[in-house]
C-alpha atoms as a PDB file:
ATOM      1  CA  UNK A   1      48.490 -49.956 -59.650  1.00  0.00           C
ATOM      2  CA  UNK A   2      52.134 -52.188 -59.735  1.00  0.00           C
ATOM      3  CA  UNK A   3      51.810 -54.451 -56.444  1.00  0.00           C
ATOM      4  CA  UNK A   4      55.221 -52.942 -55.107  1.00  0.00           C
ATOM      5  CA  UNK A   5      53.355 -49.282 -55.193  1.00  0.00           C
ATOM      6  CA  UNK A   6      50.076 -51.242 -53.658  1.00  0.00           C
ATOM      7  CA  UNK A   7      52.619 -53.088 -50.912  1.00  0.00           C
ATOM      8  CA  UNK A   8      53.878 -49.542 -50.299  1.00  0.00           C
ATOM      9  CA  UNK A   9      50.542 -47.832 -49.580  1.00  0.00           C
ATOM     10  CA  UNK A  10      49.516 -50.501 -47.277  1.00  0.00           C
ATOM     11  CA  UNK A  11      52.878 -50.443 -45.481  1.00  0.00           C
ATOM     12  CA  UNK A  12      52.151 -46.235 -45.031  1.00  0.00           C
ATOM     13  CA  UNK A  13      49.117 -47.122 -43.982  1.00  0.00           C
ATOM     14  CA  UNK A  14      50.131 -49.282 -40.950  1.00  0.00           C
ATOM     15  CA  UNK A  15      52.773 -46.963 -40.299  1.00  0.00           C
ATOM     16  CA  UNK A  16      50.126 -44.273 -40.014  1.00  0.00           C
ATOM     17  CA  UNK A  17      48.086 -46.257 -38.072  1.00  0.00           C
ATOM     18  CA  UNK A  18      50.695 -47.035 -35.344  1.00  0.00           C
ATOM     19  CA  UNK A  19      51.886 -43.478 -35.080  1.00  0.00           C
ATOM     20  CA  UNK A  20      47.896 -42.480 -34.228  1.00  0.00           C
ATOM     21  CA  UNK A  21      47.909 -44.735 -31.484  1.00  0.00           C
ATOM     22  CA  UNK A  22      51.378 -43.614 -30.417  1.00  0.00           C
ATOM     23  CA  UNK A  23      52.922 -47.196 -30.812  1.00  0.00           C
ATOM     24  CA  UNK A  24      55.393 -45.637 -33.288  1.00  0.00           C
ATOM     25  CA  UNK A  25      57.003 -42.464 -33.379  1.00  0.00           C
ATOM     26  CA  UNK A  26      56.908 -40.726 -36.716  1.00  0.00           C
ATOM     27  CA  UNK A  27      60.280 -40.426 -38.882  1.00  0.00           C
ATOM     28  CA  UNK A  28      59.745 -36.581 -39.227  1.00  0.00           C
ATOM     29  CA  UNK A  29      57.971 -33.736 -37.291  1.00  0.00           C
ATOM     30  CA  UNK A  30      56.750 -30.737 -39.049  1.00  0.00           C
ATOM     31  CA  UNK A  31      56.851 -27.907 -35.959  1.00  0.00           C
ATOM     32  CA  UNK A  32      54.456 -24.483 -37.007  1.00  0.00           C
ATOM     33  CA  UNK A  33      55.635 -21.869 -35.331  1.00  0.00           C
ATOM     34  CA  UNK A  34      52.547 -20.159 -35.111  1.00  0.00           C
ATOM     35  CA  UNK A  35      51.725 -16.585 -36.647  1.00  0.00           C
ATOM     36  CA  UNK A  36      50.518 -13.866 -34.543  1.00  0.00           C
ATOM     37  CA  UNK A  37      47.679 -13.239 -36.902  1.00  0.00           C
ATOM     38  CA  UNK A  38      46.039 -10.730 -34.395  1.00  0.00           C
ATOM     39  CA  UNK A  39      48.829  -8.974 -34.015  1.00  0.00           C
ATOM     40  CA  UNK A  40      49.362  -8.695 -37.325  1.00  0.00           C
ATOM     41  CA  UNK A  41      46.090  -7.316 -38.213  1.00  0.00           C
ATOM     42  CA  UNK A  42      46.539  -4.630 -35.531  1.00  0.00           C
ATOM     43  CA  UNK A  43      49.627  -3.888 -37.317  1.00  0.00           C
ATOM     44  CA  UNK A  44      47.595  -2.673 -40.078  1.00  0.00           C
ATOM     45  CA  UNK A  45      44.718  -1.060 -37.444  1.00  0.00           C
ATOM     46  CA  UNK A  46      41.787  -2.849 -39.460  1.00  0.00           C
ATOM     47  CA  UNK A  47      39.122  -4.628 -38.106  1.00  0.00           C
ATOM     48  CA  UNK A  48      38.640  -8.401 -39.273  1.00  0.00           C
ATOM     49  CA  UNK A  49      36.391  -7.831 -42.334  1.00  0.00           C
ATOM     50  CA  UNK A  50      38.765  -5.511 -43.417  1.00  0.00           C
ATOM     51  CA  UNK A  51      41.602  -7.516 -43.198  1.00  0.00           C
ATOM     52  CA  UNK A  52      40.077 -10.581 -44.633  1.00  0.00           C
ATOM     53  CA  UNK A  53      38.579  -8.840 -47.527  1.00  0.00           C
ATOM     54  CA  UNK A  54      42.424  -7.260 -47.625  1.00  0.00           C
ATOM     55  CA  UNK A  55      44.270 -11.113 -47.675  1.00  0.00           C
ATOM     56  CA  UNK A  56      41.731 -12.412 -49.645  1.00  0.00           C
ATOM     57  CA  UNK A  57      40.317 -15.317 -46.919  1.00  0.00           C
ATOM     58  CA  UNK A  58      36.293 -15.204 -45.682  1.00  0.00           C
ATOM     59  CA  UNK A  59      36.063 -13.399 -41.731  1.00  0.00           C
ATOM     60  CA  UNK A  60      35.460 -16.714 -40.281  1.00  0.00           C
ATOM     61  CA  UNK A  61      38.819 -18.373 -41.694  1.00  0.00           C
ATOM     62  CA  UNK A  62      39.818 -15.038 -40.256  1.00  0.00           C
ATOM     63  CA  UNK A  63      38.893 -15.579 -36.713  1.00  0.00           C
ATOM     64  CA  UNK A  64      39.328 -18.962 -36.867  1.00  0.00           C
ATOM     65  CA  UNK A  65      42.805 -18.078 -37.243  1.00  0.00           C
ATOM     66  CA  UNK A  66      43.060 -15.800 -34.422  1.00  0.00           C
ATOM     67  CA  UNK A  67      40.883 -17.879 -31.666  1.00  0.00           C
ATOM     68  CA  UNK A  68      43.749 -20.758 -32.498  1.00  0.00           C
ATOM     69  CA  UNK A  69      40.778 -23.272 -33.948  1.00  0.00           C
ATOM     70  CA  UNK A  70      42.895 -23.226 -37.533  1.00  0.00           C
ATOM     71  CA  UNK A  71      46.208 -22.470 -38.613  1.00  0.00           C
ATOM     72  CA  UNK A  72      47.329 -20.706 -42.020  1.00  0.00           C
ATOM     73  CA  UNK A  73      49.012 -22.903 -44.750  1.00  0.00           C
ATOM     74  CA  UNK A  74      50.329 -22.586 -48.071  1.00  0.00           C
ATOM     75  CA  UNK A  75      50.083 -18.525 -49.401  1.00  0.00           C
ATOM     76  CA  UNK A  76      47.893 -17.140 -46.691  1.00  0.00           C
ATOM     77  CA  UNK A  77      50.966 -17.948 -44.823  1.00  0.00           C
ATOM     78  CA  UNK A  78      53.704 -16.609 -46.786  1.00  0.00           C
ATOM     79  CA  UNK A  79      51.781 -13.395 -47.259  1.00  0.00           C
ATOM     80  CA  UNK A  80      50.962 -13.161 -43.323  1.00  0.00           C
ATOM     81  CA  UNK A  81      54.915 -13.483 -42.788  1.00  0.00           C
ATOM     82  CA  UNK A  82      55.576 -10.598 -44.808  1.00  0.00           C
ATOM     83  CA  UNK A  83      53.066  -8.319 -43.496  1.00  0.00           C
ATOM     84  CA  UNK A  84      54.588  -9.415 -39.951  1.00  0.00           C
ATOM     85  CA  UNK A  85      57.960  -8.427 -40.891  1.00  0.00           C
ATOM     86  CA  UNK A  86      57.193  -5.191 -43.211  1.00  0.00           C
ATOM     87  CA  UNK A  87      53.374  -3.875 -42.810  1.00  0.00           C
ATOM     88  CA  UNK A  88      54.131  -1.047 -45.557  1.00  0.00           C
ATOM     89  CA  UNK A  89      54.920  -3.229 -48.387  1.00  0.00           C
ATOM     90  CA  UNK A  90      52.295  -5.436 -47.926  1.00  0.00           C
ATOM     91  CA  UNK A  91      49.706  -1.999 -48.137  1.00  0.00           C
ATOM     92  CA  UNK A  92      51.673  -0.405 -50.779  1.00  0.00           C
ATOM     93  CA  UNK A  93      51.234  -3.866 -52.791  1.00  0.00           C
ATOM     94  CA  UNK A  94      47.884  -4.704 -52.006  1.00  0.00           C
ATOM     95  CA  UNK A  95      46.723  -1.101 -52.834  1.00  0.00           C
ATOM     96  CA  UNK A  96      48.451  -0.230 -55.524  1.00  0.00           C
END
């Protein structure tokens, strides 16, 4: 590793540090606006298995979900946006 990229990591590290302990505030915020996942589900009137099994995720990522303990990232999240806004394409392209 170059010593500028090592200087770098250290300075991010500080930074990091500081913004923990609320001495700094951080340069950007990511805000999640959270998905209704429940509501979603019920959307689709299926019970958790069957929506997890349906998604592709294990029941307790599931209801970890729901209960607020986790949030969804990355696909899971994508796909849960779409079946928020239109429930029938979702079914039509997870069963076809």
């Amino acid at each position: 590793m170059k010593d500028k990229d090592f200087n770098n990591l250290l300075t991010s590290i500080d930074q990091a540090r500081k913004i923990h302990k609320g001495k700094l505030k951080p340069s950007r915020v990511f805000i999640f606006d959270p998905v209704m996942v429940k509501n979603i589900r019920k959307k689709f009137k299926v019970s958790q298995s069957e929506f997890a099994y349906m998604i592709g995720v294990s029941v307790a990522t599931l209801q970890n979900w729901e209960q607020g303990r986790r949030k969804p990232d990355g696909p899971a999240l994508a796909l849960l946006k779409v079946a928020e806004m239109n429930p029938e394409i979702v079914m039509k392209a997870l069963y076809a």
